[in-house]
Protein backbone atom coordinates (compact mmCIF):
# COMPACT_ATOMS: atom_id res chain seq x y z
CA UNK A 1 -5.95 117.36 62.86
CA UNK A 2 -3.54 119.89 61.25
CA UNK A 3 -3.92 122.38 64.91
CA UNK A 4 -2.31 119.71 67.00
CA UNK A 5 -0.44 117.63 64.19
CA UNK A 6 1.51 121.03 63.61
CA UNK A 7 1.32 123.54 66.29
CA UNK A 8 0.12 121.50 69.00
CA UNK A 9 3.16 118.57 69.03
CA UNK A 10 6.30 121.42 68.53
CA UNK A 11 4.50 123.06 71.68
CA UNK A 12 4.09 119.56 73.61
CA UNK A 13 7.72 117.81 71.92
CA UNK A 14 9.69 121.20 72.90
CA UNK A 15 8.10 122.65 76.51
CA UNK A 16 6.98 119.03 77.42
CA UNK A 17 8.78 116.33 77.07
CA UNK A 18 12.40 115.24 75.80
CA UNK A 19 15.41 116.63 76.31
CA UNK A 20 14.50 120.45 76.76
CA UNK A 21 12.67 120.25 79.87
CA UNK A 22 14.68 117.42 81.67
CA UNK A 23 18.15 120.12 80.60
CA UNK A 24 16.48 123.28 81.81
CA UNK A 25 15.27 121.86 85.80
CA UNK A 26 18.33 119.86 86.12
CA UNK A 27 20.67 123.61 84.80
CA UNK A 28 18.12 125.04 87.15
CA UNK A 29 19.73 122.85 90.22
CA UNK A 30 17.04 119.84 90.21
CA UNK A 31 18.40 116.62 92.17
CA UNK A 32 16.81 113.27 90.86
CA UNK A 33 14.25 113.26 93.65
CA UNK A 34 13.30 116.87 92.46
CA UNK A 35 13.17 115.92 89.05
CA UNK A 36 11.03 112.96 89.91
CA UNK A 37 8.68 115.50 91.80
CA UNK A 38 8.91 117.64 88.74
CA UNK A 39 7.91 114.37 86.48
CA UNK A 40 4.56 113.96 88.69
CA UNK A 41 3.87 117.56 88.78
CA UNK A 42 3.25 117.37 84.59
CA UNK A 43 1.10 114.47 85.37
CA UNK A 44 -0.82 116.09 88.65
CA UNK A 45 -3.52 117.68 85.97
CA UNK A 46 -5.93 114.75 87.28
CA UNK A 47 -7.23 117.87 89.03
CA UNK A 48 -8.35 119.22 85.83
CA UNK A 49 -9.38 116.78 84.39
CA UNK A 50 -11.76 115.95 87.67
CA UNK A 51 -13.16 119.83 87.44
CA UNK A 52 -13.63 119.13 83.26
CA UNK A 53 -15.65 116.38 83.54
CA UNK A 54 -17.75 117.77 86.50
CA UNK A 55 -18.36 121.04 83.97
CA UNK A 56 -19.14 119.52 80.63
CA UNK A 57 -21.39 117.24 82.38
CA UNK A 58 -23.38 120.32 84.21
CA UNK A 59 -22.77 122.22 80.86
CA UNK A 60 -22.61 120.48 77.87
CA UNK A 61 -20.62 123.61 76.45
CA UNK A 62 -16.94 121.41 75.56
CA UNK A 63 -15.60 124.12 73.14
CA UNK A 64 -15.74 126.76 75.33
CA UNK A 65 -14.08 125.06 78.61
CA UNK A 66 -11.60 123.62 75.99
CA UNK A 67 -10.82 127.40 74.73
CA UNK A 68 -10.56 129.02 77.92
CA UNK A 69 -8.43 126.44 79.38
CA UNK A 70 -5.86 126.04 76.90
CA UNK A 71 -5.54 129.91 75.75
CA UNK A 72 -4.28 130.49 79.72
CA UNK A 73 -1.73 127.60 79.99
CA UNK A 74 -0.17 127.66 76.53
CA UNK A 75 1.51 130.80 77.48
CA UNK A 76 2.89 129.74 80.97
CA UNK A 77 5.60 128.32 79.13
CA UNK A 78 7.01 132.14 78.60
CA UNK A 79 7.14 132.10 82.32
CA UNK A 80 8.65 129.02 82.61
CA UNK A 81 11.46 130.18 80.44
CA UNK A 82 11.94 133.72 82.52
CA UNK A 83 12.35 132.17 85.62
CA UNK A 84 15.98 132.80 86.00
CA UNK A 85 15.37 136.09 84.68
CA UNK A 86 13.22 136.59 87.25
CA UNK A 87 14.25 134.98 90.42
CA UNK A 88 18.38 135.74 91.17
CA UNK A 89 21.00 132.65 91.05
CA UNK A 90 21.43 132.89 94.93
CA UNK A 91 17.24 132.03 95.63
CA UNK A 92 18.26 128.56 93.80
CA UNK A 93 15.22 126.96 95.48
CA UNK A 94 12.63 129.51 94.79
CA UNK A 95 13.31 129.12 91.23
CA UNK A 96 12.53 125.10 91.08
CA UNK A 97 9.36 126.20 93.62
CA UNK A 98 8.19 128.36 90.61
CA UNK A 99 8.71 125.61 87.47
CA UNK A 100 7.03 123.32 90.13
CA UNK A 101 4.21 125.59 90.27
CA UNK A 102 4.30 126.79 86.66
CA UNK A 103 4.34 123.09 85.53
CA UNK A 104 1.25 122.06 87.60
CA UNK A 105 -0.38 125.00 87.03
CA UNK A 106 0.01 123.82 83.22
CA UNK A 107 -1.06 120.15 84.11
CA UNK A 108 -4.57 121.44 85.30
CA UNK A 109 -5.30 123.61 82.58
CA UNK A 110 -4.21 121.20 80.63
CA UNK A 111 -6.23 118.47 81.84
CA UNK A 112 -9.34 120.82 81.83
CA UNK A 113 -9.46 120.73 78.10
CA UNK A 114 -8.31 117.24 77.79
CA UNK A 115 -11.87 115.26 78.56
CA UNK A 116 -13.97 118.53 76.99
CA UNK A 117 -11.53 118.15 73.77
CA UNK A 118 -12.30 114.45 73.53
CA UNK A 119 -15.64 114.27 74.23
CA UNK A 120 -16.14 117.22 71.72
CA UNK A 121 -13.97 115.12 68.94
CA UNK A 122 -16.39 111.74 69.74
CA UNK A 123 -19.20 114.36 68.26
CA UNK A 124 -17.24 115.58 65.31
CA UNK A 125 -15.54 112.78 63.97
CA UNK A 126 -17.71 109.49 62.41
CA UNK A 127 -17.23 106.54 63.92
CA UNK A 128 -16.51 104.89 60.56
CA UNK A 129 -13.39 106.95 60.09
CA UNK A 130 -12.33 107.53 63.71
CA UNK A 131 -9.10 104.78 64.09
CA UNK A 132 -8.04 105.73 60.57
CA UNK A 133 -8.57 109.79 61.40
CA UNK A 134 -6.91 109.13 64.72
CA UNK A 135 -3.92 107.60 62.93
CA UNK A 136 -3.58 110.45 60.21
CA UNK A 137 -3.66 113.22 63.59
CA UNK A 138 -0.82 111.05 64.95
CA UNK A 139 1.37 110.32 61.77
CA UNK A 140 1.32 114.21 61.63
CA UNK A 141 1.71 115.46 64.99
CA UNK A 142 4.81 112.72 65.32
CA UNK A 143 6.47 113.94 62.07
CA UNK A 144 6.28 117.52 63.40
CA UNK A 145 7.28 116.22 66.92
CA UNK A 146 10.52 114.75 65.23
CA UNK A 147 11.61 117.93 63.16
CA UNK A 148 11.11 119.94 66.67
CA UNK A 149 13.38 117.48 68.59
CA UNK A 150 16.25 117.66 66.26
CA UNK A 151 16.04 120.98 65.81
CA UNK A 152 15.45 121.79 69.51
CA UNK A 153 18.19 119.69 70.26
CA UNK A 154 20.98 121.07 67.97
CA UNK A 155 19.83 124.48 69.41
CA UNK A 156 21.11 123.48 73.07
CA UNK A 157 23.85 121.60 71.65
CA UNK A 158 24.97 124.46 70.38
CA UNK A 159 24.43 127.17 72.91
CA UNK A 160 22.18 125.57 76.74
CA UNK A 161 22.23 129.46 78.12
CA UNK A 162 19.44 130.39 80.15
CA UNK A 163 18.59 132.79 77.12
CA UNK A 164 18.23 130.02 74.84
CA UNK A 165 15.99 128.13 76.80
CA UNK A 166 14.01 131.06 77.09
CA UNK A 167 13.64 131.81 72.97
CA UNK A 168 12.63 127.95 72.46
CA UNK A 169 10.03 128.34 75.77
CA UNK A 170 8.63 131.41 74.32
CA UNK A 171 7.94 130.31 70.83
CA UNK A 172 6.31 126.61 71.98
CA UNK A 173 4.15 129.05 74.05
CA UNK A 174 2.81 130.86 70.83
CA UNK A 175 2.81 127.48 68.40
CA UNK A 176 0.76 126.26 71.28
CA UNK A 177 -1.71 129.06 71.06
CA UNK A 178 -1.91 129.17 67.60
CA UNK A 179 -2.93 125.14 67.92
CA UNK A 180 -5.96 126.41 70.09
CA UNK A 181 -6.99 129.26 68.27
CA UNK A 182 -7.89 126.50 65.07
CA UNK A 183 -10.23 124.99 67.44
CA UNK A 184 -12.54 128.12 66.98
CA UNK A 185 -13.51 127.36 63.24
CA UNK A 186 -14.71 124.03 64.74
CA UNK A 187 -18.56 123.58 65.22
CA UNK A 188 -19.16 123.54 69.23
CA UNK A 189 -21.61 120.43 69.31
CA UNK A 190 -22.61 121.63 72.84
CA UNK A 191 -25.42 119.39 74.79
CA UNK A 192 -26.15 120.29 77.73
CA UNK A 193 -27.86 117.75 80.10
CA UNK A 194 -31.66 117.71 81.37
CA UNK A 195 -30.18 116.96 84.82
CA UNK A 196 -26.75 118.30 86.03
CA UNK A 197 -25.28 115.04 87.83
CA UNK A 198 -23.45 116.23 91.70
CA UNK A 199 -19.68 115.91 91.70
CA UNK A 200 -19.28 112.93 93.38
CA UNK A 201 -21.71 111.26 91.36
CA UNK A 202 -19.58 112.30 88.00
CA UNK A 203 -16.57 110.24 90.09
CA UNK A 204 -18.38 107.37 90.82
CA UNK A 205 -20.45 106.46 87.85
CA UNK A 206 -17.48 105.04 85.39
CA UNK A 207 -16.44 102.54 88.92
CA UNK A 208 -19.37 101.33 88.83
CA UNK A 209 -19.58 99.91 85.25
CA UNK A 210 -17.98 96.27 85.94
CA UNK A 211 -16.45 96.28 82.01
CA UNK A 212 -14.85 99.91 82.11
CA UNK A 213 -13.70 98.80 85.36
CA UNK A 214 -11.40 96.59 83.90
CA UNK A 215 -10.08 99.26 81.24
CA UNK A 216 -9.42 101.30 84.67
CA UNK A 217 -7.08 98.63 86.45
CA UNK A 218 -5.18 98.79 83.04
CA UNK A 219 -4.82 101.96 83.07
CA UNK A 220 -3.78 103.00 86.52
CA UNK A 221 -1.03 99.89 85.94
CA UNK A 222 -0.14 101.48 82.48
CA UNK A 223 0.42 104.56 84.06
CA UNK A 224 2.77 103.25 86.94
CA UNK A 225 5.39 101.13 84.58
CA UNK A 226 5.82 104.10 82.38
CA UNK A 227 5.46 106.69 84.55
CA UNK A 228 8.17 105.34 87.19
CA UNK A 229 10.61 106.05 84.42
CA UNK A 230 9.55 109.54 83.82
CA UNK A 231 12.21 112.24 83.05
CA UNK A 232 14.83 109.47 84.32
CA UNK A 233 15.29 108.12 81.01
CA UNK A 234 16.26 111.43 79.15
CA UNK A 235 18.21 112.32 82.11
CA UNK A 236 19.96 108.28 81.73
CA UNK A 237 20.97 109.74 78.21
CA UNK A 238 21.89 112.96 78.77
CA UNK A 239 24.32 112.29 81.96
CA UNK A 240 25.12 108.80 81.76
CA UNK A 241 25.08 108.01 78.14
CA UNK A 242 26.64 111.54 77.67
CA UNK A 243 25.01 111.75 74.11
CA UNK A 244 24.46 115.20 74.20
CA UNK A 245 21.12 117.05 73.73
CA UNK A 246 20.85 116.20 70.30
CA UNK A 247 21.29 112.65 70.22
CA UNK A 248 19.51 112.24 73.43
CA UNK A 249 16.66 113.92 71.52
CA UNK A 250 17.36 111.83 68.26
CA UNK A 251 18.02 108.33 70.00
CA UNK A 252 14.91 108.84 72.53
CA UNK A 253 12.21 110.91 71.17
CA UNK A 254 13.01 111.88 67.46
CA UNK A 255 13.59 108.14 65.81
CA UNK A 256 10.65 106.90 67.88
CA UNK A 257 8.35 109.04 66.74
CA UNK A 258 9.72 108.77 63.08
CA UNK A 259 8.53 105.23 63.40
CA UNK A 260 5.88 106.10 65.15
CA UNK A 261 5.02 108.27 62.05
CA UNK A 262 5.58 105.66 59.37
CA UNK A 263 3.32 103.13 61.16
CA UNK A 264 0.31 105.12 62.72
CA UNK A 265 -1.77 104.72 59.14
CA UNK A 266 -0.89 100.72 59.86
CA UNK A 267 -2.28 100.42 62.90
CA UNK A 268 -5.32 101.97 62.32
CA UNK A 269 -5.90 99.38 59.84
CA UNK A 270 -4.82 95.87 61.60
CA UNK A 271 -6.99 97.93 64.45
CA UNK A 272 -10.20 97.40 62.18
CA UNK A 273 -9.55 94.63 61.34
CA UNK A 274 -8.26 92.37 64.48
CA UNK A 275 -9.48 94.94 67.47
CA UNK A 276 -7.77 97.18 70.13
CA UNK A 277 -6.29 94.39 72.46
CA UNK A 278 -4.67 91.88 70.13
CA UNK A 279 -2.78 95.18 69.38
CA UNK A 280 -1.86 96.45 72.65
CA UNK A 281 -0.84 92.79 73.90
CA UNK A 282 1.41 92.81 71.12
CA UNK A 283 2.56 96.48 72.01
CA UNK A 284 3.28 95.88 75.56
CA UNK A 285 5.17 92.46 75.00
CA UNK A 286 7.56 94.50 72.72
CA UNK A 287 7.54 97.30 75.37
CA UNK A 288 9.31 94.81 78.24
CA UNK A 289 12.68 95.29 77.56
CA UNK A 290 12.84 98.84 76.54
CA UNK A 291 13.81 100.35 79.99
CA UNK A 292 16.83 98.21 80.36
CA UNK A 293 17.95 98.45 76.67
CA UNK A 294 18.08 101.82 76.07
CA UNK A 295 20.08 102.13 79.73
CA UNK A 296 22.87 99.77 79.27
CA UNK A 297 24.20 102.33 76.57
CA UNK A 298 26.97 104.87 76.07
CA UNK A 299 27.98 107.17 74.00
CA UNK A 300 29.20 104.84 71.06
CA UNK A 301 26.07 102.19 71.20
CA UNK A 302 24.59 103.49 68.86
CA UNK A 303 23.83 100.22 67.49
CA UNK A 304 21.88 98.97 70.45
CA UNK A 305 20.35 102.64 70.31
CA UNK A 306 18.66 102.60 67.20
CA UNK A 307 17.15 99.02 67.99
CA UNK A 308 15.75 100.08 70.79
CA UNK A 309 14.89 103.39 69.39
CA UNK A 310 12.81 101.32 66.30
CA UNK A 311 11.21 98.91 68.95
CA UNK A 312 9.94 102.11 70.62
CA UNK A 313 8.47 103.56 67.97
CA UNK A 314 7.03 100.17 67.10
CA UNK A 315 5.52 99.99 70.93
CA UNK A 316 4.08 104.29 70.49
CA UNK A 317 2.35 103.63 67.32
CA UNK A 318 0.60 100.38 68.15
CA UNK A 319 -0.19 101.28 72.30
CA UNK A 320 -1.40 105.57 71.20
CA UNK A 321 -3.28 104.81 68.50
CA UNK A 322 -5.23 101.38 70.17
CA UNK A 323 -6.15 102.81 73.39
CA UNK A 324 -7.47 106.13 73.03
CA UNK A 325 -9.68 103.87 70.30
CA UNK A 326 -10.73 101.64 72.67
CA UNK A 327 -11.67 104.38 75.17
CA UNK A 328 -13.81 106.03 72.80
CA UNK A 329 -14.90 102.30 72.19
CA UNK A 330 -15.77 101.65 75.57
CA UNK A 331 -17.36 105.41 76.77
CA UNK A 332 -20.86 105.57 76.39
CA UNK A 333 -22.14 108.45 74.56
CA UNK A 334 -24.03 110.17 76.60
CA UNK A 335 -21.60 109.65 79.55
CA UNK A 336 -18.25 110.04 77.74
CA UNK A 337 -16.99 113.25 79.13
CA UNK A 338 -17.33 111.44 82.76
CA UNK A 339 -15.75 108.37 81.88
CA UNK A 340 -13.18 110.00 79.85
CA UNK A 341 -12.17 112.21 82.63
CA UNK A 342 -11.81 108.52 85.08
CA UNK A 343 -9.52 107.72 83.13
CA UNK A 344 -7.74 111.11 82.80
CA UNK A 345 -7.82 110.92 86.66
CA UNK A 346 -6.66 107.31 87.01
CA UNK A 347 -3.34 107.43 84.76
CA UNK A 348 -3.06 111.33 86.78
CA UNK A 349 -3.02 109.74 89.85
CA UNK A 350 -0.99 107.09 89.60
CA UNK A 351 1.03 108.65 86.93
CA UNK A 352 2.34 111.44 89.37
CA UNK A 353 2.84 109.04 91.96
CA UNK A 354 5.27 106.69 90.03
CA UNK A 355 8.03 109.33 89.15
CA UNK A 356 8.02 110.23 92.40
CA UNK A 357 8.70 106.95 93.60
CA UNK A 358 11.76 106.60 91.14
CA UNK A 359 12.94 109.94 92.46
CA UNK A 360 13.00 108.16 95.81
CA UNK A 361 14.87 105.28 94.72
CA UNK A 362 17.11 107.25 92.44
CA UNK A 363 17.92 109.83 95.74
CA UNK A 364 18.42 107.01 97.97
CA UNK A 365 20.99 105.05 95.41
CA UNK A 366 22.74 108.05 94.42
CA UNK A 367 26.46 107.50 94.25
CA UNK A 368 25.86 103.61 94.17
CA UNK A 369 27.75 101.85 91.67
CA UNK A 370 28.08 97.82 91.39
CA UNK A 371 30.49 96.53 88.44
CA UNK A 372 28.81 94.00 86.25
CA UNK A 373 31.09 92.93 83.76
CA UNK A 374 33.15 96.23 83.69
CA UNK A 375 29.73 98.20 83.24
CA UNK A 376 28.97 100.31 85.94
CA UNK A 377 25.13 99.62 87.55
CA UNK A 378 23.62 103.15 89.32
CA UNK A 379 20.88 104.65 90.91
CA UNK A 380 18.66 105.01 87.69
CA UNK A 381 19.45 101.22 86.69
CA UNK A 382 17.70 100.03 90.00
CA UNK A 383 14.53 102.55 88.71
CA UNK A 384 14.71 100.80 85.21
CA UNK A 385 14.39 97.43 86.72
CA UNK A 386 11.55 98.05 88.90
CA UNK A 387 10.09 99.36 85.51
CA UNK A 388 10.62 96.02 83.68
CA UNK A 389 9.15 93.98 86.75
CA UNK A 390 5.77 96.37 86.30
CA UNK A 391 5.71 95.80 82.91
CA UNK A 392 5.56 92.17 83.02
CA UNK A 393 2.98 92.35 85.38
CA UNK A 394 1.21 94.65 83.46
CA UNK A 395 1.31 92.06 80.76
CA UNK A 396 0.44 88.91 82.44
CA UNK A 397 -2.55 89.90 85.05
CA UNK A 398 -4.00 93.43 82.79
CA UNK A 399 -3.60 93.78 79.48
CA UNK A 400 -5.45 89.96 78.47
CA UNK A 401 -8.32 91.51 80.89
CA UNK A 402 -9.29 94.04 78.68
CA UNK A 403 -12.98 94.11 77.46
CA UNK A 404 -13.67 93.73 73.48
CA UNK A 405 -16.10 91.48 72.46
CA UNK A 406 -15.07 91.03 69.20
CA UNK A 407 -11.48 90.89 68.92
CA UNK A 408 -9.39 88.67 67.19
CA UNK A 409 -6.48 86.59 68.73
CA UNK A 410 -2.87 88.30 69.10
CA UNK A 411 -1.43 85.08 67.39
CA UNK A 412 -3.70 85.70 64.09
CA UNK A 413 -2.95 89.29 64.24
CA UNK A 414 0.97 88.18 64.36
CA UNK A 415 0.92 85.67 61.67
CA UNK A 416 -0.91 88.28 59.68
CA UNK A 417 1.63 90.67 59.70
CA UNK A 418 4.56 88.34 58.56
CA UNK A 419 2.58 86.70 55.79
CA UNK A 420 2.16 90.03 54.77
CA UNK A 421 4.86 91.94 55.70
CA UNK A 422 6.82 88.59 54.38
CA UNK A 423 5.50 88.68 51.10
CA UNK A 424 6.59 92.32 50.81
CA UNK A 425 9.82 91.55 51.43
CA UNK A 426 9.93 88.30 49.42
CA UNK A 427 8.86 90.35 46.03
CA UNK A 428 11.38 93.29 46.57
CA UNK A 429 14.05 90.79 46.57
CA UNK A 430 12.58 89.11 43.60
CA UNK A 431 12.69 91.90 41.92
CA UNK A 432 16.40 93.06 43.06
CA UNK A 433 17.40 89.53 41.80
CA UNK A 434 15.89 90.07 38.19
CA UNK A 435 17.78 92.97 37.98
C-alpha cells in the first residue's frame, strides 16, 4: 500500500498525467493531433498487458514478471526528460518520434506488470478486507498525488526550461523505482499451472464467459468517453483557460484527488454494503457534465472550477475504487490473470483509439471559433461534446448491464447517503446554534 500510495503516485501524478507531461510535448512542438497520438501511445500498453497474461498463465511466477517489468520502464522517464538534450532544436520531429517511442515503450512495460501485480494482490490481500484495503491504497496514493501536483506545478510556474523538466523527469524515475523495489519484501505466491493454456486461448477464454462479457462492453465504452478527452482537457486549461501550470494542476488533478482522498475510506464502505454498480451508476450520472463544465472556464471562474473540480473528485473516488472491486469480483481465481489482462486489453484498445480520434477532430477544427453569447466555442469544445454524448450512452445502454447478483438499488444507496449525510449536517448546526 505505502510503495504505490507514496512512491508509486508522485512517479505516475508527475511523469504521467497532469500538467507536466501535456507542458513538456506541447514545449517540445506537439500539435493537438500529435498530442492526441501521444494520449493513445500511454494507453497502447494493451500489448503488455496481452504478453502478461499469456506469461503468468504459462508461469505462475507474478512477482518476478512484475519486477522485471517495472525496474526497466520506471527509469525511461530520465530519457524522456533528456530528449532535448539529446536530439538538437532543428530535428524538431525526431524529438516527438522519441517521447512517442519512450512513452509506449513505458505503456508496455507498464502493462506487463499491471495483470501480474493484480493477480498477485488477489493472493495477498483477504477478501474480507479487500474494498476497505483498496480504499486505504487509494486515500494514500491520492494525497501524495495532490502534494506532487502542486508542487510540480509551482516548479514550472516558476521556471518551464527544458532543464526543469528534466530534474522533475529524473526524480519520478527514481520515486518510481523505489515503489518497485518494496514489492521485493512481498511473498511471491507463485502457481504455476498443470497445463500452460496457447496464446490465443488466454484471449479468448474471458469472451466467452456471457457475464464478464458484459463487464467488457462497459469497459471498452468506459474507456472511449474518457479517453476521447485525454491530454485535451489539461491542454483546455493550460491554453485556453490560461490558468497557468499550477492552477491547471490544482483546478484539474490536485482538488480532485483531495476529494478523491477524503472519500475513498467512504466508498469502500457504501461498496459493502449496497454493491459495485449502485455505485458506479451513481458515479457516472455525476460524471455527464464534467467535460463541458470544466471547459466553459477562464482564468477568473474559479467558482465554476472548484464545483466541477469537487464533482470530479466525487466521480474518481466512487468509479476507482468500485470497479477494480468488481473486477476482482467478477475474475475467477484460477483464471484471474487472463481475465484481468481482457480487460487491460479492452480499455488499451479502445483507450488509445479515442484520443486519437479527438486529435482528429481537434486538428480538423483548429482555428474554428463560433460566438455563443460572447464566449468563444473551439476545436477542443466540439471534442468535449462528443465526450458528453458517450457518456450518456455509456449511462443509459452499459453501466445498468453490469453483472452483480446481489446489489442493492442506486435509489436506496442515494437516500442512504442524505439521511445520513443529512443528519450530520443537521447535528453540527444544532450544535453551532447552542452555542
Amino acid at each position: 500500500m505505502v510503495s504505490w500510495g507514496v512512491f508509486g503516485s508522485y512517479w505516475w501524478n508527475t511523469a504521467v498525467v497532469g500538467a507536466p507531461y501535456t507542458a513538456y510535448a506541447r514545449k517540445l512542438g506537439a500539435s493537438p493531433l500529435v498530442l492526441g497520438v501521444l494520449s493513445g501511445a500511454i494507453l497502447l500498453g494493451v500489448v503488455g498487458q496481452v504478453i502478461s497474461s499469456y506469461l503468468v498463465e504459462r508461469t505462475g511466477r507474478r512477482k518476478a514478471i512484475l519486477l522485471t517489468a517495472l525496474l526497466l520502464q520506471r527509469p525511461l522517464w530520465t530519457l524522456v526528460g533528456a530528449l532535448p538534450f539529446l536530439i538538437p532544436p532543428h530535428l524538431a520531429q525526431w524529438r516527438l518520434a522519441g517521447l512517442f517511442a519512450l512513452t509506449f515503450t513505458s505503456s508496455v512495460l507498464g502493462g506487463i506488470g499491471g495483470p501480474a501485480w493484480t493477480s498477485w494482490m488477489a493472493y495477498v490481500i483477504p477478501e474480507r478486507i479487500r474494498a476497505q484495503f483498496l480504499a486505504a491504497r487509494y486515500q494514500l496514493a491520492t494525497i501524495t498525488g495532490m502534494l506532487s501536483a502542486l508542487l510540480v506545478g509551482k516548479i514550472l510556474d516558476w521556471n518551464d526550461s527544458f532543464t526543469s523538466f528534466l530534474v522533475l523527469f529524473v526524480v519520478a524515475g527514481v520515486m518510481g523505482t523505489i515503489d518497485i523495489l518494496m514489492f521485493i519484501f512481498v511473498p511471491a505466491h507463485d502457481h504455476k499451472p498443470e497445463q500452460a493454456p496457447a496464446l490465443a486461448g488466454v484471449l479468448a477464454i474471458p469472451w466467452r464467459d456471457r457475464l464478464f462479457r458484459r463487464y467488457l462492453y462497459y469497459t471498452a465504452m468506459s474507456a472511449a468517453t474518457y479517453g476521447i478527452v485525454g491530454q485535451f482537457g489539461m491542454l483546455y486549461l493550460l491554453e485556453y483557460a490560461r490558468l497557468g501550470k499550477l492552477l491547471s494542476n490544482w483546478y484539474g488533478l490536485t482538488l480532485p484527488l483531495l476529494v478523491a482522498a477524503l472519500l475513498g475510506p467512504a466508498c469502500g464502505r457504501y461498496i459493502a454494503r449496497f454493491g459495485n454498480r449502485p455505485m458506479l451508476i451513481v458515479g457516472t450520472i455525476l460524471a455527464l457534465p464534467l467535460p463541458i463544465t470544466y471547459n466553459i472556464t477562464g482564468p477568473h471562474s474559479h467558482i465554476l472550477l472548484t464545483a466541477t473540480a469537487l464533482t470530479a473528485g466525487v466521480v474518481t473516488a466512487i468509479v476507482g475504487v468500485a470497479e477494480i472491486n468488481m473486477m476482482f469480483a467478477l475474475t475467477p481465481e484460477e483464471k484471474r490473470s487472463t481475465y484481468l489482462a481482457a480487460v487491460s486489453a479492452t480499455a488499451g484498445l479502445v483507450g488509445a483509439a479515442a484520443p486519437m480520434v479527438g486529435g482528429i477532430i481537434a486538428q480538423a477544427l483548429s482555428g474554428w471559433v463560433w460566438v455563443v453569447w460572447d464566449f468563444p466555442v473551439r476545436n477542443l469544445h466540439a471534442v468535449f461534446a462528443v465526450a458528453v454524448l458517450l457518456r450518456i450512452l455509456h449511462v443509459v445502454f452499459f453501466v445498468p448491464r453490469l453483472p452483480e447478483t446481489h446489489a442493492r438499488s442506486p435509489r436506496e444507496l442515494v437516500a442512504e447517503v442524505i439521511r445520513s449525510h443529512g443528519e450530520v449536517v443537521a447535528g453540527a448546526a444544532r450544535r453551532i446554534r447552542g452555542r
